[in-house]
Protein backbone atom coordinates (compact mmCIF):
# COMPACT_ATOMS: atom_id res chain seq x y z
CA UNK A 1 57.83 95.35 20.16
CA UNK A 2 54.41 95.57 19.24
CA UNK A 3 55.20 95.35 15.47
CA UNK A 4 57.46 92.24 15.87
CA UNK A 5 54.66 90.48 17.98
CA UNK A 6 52.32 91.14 15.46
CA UNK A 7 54.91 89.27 12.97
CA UNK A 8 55.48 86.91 15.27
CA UNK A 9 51.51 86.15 15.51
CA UNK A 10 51.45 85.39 11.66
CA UNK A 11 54.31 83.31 11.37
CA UNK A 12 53.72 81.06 14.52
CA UNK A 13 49.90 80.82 13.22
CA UNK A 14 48.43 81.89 16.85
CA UNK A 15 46.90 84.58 18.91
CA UNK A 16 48.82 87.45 19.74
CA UNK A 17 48.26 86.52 23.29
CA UNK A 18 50.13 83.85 22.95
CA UNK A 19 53.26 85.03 21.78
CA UNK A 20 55.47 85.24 24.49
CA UNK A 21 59.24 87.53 23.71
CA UNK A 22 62.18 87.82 25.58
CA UNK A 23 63.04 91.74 25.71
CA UNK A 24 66.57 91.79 24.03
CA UNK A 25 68.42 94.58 22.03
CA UNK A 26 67.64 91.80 19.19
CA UNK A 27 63.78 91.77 19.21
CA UNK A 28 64.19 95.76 18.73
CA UNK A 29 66.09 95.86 15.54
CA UNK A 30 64.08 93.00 13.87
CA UNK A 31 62.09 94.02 11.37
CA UNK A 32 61.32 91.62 8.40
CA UNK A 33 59.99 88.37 8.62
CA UNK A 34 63.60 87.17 8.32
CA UNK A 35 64.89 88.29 11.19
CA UNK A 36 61.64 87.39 13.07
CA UNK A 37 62.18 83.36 12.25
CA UNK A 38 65.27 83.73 13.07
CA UNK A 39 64.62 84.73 16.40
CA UNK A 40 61.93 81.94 16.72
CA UNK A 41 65.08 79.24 16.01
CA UNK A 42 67.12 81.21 18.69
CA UNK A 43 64.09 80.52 21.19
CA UNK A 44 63.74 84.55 21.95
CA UNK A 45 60.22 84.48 20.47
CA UNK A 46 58.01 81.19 21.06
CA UNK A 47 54.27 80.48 21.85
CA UNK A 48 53.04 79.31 25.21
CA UNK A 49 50.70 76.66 24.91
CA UNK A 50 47.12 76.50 24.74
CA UNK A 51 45.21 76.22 27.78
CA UNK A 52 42.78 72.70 28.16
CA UNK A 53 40.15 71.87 30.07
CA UNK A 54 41.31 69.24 32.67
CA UNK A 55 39.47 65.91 33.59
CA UNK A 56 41.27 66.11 37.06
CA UNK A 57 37.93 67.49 38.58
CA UNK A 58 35.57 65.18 36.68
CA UNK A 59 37.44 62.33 37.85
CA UNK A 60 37.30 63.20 41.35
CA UNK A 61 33.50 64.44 41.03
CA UNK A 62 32.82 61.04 39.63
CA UNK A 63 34.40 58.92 41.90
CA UNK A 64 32.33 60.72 44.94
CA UNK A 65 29.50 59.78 43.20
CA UNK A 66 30.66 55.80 43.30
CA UNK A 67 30.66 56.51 46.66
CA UNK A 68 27.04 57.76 46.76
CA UNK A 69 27.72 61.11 47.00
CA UNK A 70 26.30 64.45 45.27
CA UNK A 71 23.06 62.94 45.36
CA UNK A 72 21.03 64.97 47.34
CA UNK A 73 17.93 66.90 46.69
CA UNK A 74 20.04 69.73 45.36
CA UNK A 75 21.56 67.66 42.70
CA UNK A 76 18.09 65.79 41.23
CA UNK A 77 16.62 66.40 38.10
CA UNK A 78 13.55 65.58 38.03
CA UNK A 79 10.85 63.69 39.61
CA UNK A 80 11.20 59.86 41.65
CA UNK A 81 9.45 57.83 38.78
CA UNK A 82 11.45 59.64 36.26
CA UNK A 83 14.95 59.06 37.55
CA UNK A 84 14.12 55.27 38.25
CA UNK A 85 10.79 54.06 36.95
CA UNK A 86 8.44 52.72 38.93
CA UNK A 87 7.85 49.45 36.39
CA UNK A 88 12.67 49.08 36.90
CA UNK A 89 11.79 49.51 41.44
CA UNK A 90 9.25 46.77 40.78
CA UNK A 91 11.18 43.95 38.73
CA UNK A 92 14.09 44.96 41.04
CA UNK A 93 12.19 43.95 44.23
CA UNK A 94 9.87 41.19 42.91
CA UNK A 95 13.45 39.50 41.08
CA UNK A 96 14.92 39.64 44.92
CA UNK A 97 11.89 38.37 46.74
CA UNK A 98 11.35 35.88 43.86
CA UNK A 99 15.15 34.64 44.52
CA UNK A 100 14.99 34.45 48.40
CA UNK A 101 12.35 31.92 48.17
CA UNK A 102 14.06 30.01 45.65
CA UNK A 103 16.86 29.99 47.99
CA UNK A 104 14.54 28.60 50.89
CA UNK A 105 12.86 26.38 48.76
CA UNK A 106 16.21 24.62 47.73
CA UNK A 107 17.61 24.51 51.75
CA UNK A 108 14.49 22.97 52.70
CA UNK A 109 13.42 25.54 54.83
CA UNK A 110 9.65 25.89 52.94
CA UNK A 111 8.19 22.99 51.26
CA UNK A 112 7.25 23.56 47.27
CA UNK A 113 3.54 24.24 48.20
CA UNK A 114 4.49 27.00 50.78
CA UNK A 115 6.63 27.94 47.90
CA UNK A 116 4.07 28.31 45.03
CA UNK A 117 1.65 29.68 47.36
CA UNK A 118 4.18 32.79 48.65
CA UNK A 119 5.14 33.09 44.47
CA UNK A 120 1.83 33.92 43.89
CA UNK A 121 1.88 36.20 46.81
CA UNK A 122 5.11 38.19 45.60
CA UNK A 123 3.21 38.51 42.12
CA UNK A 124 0.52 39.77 43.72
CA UNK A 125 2.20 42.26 45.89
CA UNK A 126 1.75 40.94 49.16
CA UNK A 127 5.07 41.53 50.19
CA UNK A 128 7.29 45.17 50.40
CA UNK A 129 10.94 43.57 50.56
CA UNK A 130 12.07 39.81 51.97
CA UNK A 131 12.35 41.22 55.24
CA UNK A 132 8.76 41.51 55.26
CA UNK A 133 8.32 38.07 53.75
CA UNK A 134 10.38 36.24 56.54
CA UNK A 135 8.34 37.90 58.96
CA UNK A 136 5.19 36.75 57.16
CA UNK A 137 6.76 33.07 57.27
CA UNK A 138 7.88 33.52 60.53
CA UNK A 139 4.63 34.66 61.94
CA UNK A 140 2.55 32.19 60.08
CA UNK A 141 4.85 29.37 61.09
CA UNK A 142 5.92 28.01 57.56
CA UNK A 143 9.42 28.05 58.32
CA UNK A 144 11.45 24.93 58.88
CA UNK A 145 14.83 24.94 60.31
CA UNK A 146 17.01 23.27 57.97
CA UNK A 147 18.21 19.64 58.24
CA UNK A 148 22.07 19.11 58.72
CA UNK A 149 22.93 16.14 56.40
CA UNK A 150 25.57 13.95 58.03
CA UNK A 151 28.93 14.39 55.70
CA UNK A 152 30.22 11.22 54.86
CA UNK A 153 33.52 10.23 55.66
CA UNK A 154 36.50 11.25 53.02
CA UNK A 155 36.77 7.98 51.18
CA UNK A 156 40.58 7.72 50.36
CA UNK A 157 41.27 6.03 46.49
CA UNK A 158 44.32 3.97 46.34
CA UNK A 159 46.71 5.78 43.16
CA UNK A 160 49.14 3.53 41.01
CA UNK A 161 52.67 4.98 41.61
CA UNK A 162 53.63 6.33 38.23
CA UNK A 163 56.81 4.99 36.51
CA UNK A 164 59.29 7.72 36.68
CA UNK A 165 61.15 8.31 32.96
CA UNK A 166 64.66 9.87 32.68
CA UNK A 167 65.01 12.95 30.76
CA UNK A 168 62.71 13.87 27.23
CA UNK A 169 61.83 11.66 24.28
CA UNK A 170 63.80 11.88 21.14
C-alpha cells in the first residue's frame, strides 16, 4: 500500500497526505505506474482536496463590529489621539456646531448678528457639542421661537383637455 501511495503521490502531483485509496485486492497487485493511473480513472485512488481558510468567521467578526462591537479596551491599539486624532474630533465637532447654527440662522430662530457672534464663539472653542450651545442660547435669551408663515391656499390652474388621437403615426 505504502509503495502504491507513494506512486500515487507523484502522479496526482500532491502530498502523500492527500492521497486517499480504497483498500481493494486491486490496489495490492498494482505495481507500475500503469496500473496506478488506471486505478486513478476507476476512482479507487483520488486526492481529497486542499483545505482553505474560510471568510465565514471574518464576515461575522466584521459585521459585529458594524454593530459597534469588539471595541473595548481589550481590542485597542494604541493610544486615544492615535486611533482618531485630535485635529479629525475637532473638525468633526466644530463642522456640527458650525451646521446647527446655520440651521437656526435660516429658521429664524437667531438673527445673523447672534449668528456671527456664536461663529466666532465655536472657532474659538466656547462651546463642547450643540447641546451646550442651545443651552448657552437658551440661557442668554437669544433664541426666538420660529414664525409659522401662513400657507397660501392651493391655487388650482385650469388644463386644456388634450385632443385624443387614434392609434400611431405612419
Amino acid at each position: 500500500m505504502k509503495s502504491q501511495k507513494r506512486i500515487a503521490q507523484r502522479i496526482l502531483k500532491c502530498g502523500l497526505t492527500r492521497v486517499r485509496v480504497e483498500p481493494s485486492k486491486e490496489v495490492g497487485e498494482a505495481l507500475t505506474r500503469e496500473d496506478i493511473r488506471e486505478l486513478i480513472k476507476k476512482g479507487v485512488i483520488r486526492t481529497v482536496q486542499k483545505k482553505g481558510s474560510g471568510r465565514a468567521g471574518a464576515r461575522i467578526r466584521l459585521a459585529q463590529k458594524k454593530k459597534g462591537r469588539m471595541r473595548g479596551k481589550g481590542k485597542r491599539k494604541g493610544s486615544k489621539g492615535a486611533r482618531t486624532s485630535s485635529k479629525r474630533v475637532w473638525i468633526k465637532k466644530v463642522r456640527s456646531i458650525r451646521t446647527f447654527l446655520r440651521k437656526l440662522r435660516d429658521s429664524g430662530q437667531i438673527t445673523t448678528n447672534v449668528y456671527r457672534k456664536q461663529l466666532l464663539k465655536t472657532k474659538g472653542g466656547a462651546f463642547r457639542n450643540k447641546k451646550h450651545l442651545l443651552y448657552y442660547l437658551k440661557e442668554h435669551e437669544l433664541l426666538k421661537k420660529p414664525e409659522k408663515k401662513a400657507k397660501p391656499k392651493a391655487v388650482q390652474k385650469k388644463t386644456k383637455a388634450k385632443p385624443k388621437t387614434g392609434g400611431r403615426k405612419k
